[in-house]
Structure formats: structure tokens, C-alpha cells
C-alpha atoms as a PDB file:
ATOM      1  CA  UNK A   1     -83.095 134.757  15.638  1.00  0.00           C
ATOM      2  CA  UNK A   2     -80.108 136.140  17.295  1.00  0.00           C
ATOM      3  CA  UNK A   3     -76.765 136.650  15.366  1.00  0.00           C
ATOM      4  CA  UNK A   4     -74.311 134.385  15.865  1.00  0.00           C
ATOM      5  CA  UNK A   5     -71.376 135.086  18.287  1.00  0.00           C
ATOM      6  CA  UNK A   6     -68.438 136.747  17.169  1.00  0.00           C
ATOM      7  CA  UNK A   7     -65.726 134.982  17.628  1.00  0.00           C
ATOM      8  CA  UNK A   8     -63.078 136.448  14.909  1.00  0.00           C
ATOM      9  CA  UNK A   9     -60.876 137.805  17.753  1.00  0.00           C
ATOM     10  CA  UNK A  10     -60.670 134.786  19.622  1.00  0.00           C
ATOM     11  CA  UNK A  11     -59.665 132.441  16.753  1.00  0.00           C
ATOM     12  CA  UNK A  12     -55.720 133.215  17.515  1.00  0.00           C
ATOM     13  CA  UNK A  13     -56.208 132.752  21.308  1.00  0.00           C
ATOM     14  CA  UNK A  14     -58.967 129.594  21.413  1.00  0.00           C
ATOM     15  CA  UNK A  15     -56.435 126.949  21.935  1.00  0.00           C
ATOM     16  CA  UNK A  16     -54.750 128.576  24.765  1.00  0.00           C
ATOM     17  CA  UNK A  17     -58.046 129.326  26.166  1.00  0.00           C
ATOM     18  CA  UNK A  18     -59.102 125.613  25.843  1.00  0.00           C
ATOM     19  CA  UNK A  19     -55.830 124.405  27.400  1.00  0.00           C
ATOM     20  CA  UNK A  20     -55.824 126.915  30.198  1.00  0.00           C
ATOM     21  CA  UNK A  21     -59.220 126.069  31.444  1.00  0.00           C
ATOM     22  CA  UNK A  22     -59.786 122.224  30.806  1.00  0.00           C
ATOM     23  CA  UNK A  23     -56.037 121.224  29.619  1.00  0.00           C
ATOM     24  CA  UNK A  24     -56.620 118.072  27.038  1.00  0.00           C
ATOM     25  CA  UNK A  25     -59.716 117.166  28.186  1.00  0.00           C
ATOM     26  CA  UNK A  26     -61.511 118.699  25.277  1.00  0.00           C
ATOM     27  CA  UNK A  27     -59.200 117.137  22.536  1.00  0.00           C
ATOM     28  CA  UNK A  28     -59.763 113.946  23.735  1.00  0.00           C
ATOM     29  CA  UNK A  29     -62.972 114.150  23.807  1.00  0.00           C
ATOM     30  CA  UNK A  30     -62.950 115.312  20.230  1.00  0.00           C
ATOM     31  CA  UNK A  31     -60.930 111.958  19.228  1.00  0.00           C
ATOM     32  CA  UNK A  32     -63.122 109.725  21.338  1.00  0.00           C
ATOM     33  CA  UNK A  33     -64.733 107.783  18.732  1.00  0.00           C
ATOM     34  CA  UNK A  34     -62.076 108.699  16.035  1.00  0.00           C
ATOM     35  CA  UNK A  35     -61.632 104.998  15.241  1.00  0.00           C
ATOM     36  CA  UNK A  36     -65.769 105.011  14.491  1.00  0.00           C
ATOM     37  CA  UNK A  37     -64.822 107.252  11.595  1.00  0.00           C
ATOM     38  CA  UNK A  38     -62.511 105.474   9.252  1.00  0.00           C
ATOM     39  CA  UNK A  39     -65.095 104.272   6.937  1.00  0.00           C
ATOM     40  CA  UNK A  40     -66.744 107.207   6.509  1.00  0.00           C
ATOM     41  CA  UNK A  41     -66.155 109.127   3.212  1.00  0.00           C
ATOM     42  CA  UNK A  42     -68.314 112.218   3.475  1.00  0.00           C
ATOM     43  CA  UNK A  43     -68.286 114.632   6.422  1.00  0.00           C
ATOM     44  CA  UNK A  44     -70.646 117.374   7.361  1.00  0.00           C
ATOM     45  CA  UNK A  45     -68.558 119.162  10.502  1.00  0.00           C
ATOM     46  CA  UNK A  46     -70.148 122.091  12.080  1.00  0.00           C
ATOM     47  CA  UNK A  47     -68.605 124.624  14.569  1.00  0.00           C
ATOM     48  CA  UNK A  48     -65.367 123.159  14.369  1.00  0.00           C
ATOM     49  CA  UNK A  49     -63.709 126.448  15.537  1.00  0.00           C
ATOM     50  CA  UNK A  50     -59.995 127.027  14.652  1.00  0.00           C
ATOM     51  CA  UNK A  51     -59.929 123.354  13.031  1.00  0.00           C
ATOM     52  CA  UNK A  52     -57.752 121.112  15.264  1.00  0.00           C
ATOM     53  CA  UNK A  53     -60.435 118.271  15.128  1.00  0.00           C
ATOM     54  CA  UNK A  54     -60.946 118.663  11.308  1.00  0.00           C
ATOM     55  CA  UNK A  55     -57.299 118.279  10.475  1.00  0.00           C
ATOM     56  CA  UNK A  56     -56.682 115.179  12.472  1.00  0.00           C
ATOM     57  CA  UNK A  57     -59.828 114.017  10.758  1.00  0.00           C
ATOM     58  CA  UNK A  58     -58.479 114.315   7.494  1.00  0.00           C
ATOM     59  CA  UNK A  59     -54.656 112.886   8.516  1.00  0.00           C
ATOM     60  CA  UNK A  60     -56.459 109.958   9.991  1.00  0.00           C
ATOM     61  CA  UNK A  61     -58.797 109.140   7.199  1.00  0.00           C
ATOM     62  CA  UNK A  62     -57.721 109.394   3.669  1.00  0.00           C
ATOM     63  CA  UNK A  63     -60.306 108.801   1.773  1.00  0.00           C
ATOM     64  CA  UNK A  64     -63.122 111.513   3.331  1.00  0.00           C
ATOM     65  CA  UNK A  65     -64.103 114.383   2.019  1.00  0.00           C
ATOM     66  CA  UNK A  66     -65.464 117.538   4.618  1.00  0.00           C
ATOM     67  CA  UNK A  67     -67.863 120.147   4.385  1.00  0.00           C
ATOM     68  CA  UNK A  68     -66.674 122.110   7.482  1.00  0.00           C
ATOM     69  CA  UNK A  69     -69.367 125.295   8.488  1.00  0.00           C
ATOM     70  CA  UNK A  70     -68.298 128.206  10.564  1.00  0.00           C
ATOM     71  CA  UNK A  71     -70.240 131.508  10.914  1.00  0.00           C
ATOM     72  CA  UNK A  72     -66.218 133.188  12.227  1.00  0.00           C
ATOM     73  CA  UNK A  73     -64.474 133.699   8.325  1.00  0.00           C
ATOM     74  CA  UNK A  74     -61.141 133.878  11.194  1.00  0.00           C
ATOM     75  CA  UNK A  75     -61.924 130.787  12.875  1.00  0.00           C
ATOM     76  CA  UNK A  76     -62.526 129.063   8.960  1.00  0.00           C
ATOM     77  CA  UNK A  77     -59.352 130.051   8.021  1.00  0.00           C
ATOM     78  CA  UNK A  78     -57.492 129.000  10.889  1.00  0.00           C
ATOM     79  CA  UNK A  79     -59.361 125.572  10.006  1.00  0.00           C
ATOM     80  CA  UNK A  80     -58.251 125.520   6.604  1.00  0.00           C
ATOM     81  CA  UNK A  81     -54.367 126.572   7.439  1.00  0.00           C
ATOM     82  CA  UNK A  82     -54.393 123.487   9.738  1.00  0.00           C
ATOM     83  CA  UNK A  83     -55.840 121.427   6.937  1.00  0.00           C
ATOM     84  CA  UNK A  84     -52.601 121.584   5.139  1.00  0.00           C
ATOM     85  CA  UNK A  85     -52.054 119.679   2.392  1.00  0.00           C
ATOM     86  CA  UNK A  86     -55.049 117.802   2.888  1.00  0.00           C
ATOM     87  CA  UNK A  87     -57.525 120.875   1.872  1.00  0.00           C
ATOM     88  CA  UNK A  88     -57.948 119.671  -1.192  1.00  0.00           C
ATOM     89  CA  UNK A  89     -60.409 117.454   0.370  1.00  0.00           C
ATOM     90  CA  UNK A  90     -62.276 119.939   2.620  1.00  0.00           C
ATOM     91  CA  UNK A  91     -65.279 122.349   1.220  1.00  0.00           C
ATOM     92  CA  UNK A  92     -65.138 125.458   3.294  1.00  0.00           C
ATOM     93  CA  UNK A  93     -68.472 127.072   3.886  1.00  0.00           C
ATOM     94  CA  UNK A  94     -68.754 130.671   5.757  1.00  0.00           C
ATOM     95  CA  UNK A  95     -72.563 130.993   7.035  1.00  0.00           C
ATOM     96  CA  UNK A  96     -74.414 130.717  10.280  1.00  0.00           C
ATOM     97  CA  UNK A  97     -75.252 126.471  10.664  1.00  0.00           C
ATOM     98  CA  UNK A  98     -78.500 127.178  11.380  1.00  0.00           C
ATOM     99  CA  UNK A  99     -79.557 128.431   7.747  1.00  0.00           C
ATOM    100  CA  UNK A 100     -77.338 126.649   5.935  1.00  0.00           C
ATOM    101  CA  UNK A 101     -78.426 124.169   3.598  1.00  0.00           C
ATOM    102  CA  UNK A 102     -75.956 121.379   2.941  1.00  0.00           C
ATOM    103  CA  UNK A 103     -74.834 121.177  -0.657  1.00  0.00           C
ATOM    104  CA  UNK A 104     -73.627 117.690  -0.867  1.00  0.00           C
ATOM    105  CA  UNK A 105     -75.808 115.187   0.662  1.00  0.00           C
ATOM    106  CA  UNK A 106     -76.150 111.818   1.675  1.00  0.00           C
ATOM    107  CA  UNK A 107     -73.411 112.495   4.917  1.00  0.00           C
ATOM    108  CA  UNK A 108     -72.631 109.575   6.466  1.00  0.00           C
ATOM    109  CA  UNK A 109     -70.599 111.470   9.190  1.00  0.00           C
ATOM    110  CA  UNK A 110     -71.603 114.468  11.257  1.00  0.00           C
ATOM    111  CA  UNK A 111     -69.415 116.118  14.035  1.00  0.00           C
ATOM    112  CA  UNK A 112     -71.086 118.666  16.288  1.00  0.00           C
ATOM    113  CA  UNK A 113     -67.879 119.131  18.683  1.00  0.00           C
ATOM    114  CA  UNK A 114     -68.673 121.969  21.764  1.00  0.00           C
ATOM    115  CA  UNK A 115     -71.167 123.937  19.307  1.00  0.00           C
ATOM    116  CA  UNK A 116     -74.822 122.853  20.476  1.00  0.00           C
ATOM    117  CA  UNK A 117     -74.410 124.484  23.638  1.00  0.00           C
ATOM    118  CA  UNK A 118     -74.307 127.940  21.498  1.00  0.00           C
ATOM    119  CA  UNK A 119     -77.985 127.070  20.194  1.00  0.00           C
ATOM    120  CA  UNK A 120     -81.406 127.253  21.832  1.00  0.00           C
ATOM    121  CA  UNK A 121     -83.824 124.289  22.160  1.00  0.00           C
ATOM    122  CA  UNK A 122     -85.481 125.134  19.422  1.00  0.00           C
ATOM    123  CA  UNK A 123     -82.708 125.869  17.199  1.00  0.00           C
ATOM    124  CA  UNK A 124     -80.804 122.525  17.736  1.00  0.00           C
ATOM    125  CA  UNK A 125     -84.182 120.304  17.173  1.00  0.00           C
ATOM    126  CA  UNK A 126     -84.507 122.701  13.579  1.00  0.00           C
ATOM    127  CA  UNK A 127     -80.812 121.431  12.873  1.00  0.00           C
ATOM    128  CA  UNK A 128     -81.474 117.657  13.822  1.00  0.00           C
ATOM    129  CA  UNK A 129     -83.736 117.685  11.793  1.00  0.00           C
ATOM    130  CA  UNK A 130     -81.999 119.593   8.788  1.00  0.00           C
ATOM    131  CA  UNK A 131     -79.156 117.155   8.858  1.00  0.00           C
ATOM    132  CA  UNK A 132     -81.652 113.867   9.052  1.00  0.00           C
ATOM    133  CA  UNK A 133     -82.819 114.998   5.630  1.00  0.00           C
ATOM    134  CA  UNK A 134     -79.127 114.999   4.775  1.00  0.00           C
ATOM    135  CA  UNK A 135     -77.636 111.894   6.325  1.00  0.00           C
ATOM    136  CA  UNK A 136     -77.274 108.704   4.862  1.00  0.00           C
ATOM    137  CA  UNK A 137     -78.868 105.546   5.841  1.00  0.00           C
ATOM    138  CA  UNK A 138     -77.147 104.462   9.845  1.00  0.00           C
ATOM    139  CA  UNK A 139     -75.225 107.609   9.407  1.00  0.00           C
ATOM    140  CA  UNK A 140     -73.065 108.784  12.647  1.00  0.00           C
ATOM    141  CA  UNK A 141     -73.559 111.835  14.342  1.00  0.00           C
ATOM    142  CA  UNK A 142     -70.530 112.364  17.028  1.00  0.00           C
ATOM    143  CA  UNK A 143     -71.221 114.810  19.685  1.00  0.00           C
ATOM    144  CA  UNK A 144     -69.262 116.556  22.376  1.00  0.00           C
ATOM    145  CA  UNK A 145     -70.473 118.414  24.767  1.00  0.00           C
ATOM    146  CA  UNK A 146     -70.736 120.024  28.625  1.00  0.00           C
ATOM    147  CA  UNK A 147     -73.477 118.370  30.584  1.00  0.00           C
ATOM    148  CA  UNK A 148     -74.360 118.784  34.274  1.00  0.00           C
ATOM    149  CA  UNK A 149     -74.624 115.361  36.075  1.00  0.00           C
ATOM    150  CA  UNK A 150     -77.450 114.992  38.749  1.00  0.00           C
ATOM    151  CA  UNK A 151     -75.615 114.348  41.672  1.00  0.00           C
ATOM    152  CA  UNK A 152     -74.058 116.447  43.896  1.00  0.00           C
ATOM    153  CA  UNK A 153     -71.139 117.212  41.809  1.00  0.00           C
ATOM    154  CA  UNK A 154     -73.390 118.433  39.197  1.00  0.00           C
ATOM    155  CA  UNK A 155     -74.949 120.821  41.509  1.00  0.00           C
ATOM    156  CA  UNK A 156     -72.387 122.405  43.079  1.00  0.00           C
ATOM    157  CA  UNK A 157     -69.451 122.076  40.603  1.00  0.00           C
ATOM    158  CA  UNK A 158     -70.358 121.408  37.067  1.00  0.00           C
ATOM    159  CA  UNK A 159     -73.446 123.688  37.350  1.00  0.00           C
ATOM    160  CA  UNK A 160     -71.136 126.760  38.146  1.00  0.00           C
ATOM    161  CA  UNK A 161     -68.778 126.051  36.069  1.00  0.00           C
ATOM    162  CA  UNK A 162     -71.256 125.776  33.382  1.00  0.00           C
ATOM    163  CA  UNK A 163     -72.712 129.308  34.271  1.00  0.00           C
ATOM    164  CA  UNK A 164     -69.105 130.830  34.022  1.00  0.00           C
ATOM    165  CA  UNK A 165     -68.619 129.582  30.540  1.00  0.00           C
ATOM    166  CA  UNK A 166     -71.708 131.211  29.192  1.00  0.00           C
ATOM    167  CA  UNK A 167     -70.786 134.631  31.307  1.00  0.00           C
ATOM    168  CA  UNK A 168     -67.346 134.248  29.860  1.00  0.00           C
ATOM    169  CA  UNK A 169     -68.966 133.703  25.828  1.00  0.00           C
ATOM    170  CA  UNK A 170     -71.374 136.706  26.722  1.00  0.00           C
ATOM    171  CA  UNK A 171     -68.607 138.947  27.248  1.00  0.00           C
ATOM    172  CA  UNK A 172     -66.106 137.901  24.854  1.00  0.00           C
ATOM    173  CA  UNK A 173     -68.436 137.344  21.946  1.00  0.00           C
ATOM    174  CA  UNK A 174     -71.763 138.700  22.538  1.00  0.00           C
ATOM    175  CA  UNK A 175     -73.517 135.152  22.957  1.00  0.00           C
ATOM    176  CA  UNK A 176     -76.982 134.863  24.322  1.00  0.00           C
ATOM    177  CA  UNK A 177     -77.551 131.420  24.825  1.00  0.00           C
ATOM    178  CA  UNK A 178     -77.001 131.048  28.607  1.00  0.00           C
ATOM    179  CA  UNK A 179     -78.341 127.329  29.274  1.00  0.00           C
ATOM    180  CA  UNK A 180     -77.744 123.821  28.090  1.00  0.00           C
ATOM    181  CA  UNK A 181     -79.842 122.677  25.691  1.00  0.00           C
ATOM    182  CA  UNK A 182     -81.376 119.382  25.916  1.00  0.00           C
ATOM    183  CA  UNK A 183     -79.637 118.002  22.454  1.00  0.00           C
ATOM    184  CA  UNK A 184     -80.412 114.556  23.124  1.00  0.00           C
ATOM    185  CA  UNK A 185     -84.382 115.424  23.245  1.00  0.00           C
ATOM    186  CA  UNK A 186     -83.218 117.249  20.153  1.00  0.00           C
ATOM    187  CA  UNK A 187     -81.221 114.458  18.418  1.00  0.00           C
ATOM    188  CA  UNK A 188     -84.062 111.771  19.381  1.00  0.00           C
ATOM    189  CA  UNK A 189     -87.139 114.018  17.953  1.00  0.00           C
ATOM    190  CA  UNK A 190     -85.470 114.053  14.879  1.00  0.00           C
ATOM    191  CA  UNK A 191     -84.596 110.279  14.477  1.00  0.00           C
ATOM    192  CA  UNK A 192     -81.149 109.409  15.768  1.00  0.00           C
ATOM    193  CA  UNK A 193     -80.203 106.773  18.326  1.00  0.00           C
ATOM    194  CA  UNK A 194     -77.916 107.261  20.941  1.00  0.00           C
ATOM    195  CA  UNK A 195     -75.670 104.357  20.452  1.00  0.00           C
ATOM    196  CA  UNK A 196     -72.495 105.145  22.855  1.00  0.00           C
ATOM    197  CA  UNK A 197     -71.809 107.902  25.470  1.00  0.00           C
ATOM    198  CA  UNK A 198     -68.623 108.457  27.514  1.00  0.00           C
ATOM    199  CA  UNK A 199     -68.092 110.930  30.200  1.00  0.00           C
ATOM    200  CA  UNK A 200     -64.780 112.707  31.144  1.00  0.00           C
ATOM    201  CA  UNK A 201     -63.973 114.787  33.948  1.00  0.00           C
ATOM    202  CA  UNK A 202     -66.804 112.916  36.314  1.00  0.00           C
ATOM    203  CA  UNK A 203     -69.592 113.888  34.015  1.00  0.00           C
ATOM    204  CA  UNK A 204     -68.536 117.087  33.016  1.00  0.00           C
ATOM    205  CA  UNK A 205     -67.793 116.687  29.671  1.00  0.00           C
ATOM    206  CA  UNK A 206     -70.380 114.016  27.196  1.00  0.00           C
ATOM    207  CA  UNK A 207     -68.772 112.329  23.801  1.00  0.00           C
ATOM    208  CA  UNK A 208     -71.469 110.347  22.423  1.00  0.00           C
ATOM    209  CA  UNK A 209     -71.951 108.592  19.422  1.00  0.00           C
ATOM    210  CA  UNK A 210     -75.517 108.403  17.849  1.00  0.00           C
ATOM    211  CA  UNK A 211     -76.997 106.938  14.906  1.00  0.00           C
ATOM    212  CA  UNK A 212     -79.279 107.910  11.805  1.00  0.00           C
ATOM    213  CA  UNK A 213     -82.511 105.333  12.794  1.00  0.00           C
END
């Protein structure tokens, strides 16, 4: 297993980044199914990076409580700064998602914004299948991620652009993942149900909503 990408020096700089390349788009994709979530009162968010989705999370629903994993102790902190005064409602856990054993099951939420695509094949089908041992009866899983669409825009413009972003994660943080992962194969091997998926920027970017089966 390859160490996770370090990402401590970008934690500052990841929401100019974001905004530079793909301007809201990722945000929104984040909030798609924000409304899905205001029932839920215990959280397992992985990868969340410097936080912005965790602290809306938090403003939006009162009565959850989050266990928030990052392997980046600078990207975890910037999370917890933005939780505010909310913290006192968020678990912070420092260790690499993929050996992490959640402390504080059933979940009946799980967020997985932009952080599949660092994993392998294999490594996302060992996590769907940690956090089905975790999740609650019809919990939700909310995913966002890139995806190439077959058509030709796919093939000549999400494709590359695709590429760039791994190049780009290989230089800045050592990452050695370099393809999509097929997360859906992933999420259905391990017992979820794809309930609702949304597309933004003509297939570019994927929110989708699934469900514990």
C-alpha cells in the first residue's frame, strides 16, 4: 500500500486552487443533496480536505454529530477552524481512511466528496465494504466525483482534463493513483444502491446519492 498523498502544504492554497480551475462547480456539487441530510444525526465524512463541506454540514443540521477522517493533520485543522463553534459536535480523526476503523457506528450518513479518485480499485471496494459494516439500516452514502462521459466530450475533453489533474496531484503531493476508479462497481459489490445521480459541467463532475441495501 502506497502512503497517502501529502497534502499539508496545499491546505492554505486548496480553495483557491478549486476556484481557479472549476470556479463553484465543486461546492455545489458538495451541497447537491444537502437537503437529503437533515435527518441524519451521525456522520462518517472522509477526505473532506480543508473542511468547507463539513462546516456547512454542521450550520445546516443541528442535531448531527461528525466523525471527519483526514490523513493531512493541516488539512484537519483547517476543517476544524471552519467548524467554529459547532466543533463541539465533530470527532476529529488523523489517519489514512483506508485503515481506519470507525469508532462510533451505526452511521446513517457518509460523505466521500472528491476523495475516491485518490484510491485504487481495490482500495475503494476494501472501504465500501468497511463502511457497510458500519452504516445503519438505508443509510446514505453521498458521493462526488470526476467521471469521464462516453461521448465525444468525454474523449477529447473530460479525459484530458482528467489526466492533468492526476499529473498535477503527482507533482504537488506525491500521489500515485493516476486513473478513475470504478466506485460505483465498488459501492454496488459492497451493498449500496445508487438511488440519484446528477451531472454538472456536461458530465464532468458526478453527485450521486446511494443507499445502504
Amino acid at each position: 500500500m502506497n502512503p497517502p498523498p501529502d497534502l499539508d502544504h496545499l491546505a492554505g492554497l486548496y480553495r483557491w486552487m478549486e476556484a481557479a480551475t472549476f470556479g463553484p462547480f465543486l461546492s455545489v456539487c458538495r451541497a447537491e443533496f444537502l437537503l437529503e441530510m437533515s435527518h441524519c444525526r451521525r456522520a462518517l465524512v472522509l477526505g473532506d480536505g480543508d473542511g468547507r463541506f463539513t462546516a456547512r454540514l454542521l450550520r445546516a443540521n443541528p442535531d448531527i454529530e461528525i466523525d471527519a477522517v483526514d490523513a493531512s493533520p493541516a488539512m484537519l485543522g483547517a476543517l476544524v477552524r471552519r467548524a467554529g463553534t459547532h466543533a463541539c459536535r465533530l470527532q476529529a480523526h488523523c489517519a489514512d481512511a483506508r485503515l481506519w476503523q470507525p469508532p462510533r457506528p451505526p452511521y446513517d450518513l457518509v460523505v466521500t466528496h472528491f476523495f475516491l479518485d485518490f484510491l485504487t480499485l481495490d482500495e475503494v471496494l476494501a472501504l465500501a465494504h468497511t463502511v457497510r459494516k458500519v452504516a445503519a439500516p438505508s443509510a446514505r452514502w453521498v458521493v462526488s466525483e470526476f467521471a469521464i462521459p462516453a461521448n465525444r466530450f468525454g474523449r477529447f475533453m473530460a479525459r484530458p482534463i482528467v489526466s492533468g489533474l492526476y499529473l498535477g496531484f503527482h507533482w504537488l503531493s506525491g500521489l500515485t493513483v493516476k486513473t478513475l476508479p470504478d466506485h460505483s462497481a465498488a459501492l454496488n459489490h459492497a451493498g449500496f444502491t445508487l438511488r440519484t445521480r446528477r451531472t454538472r459541467l456536461a458530465g464532468l463532475l458526478s453527485c450521486e446519492l446511494w443507499l445502504a441495501a
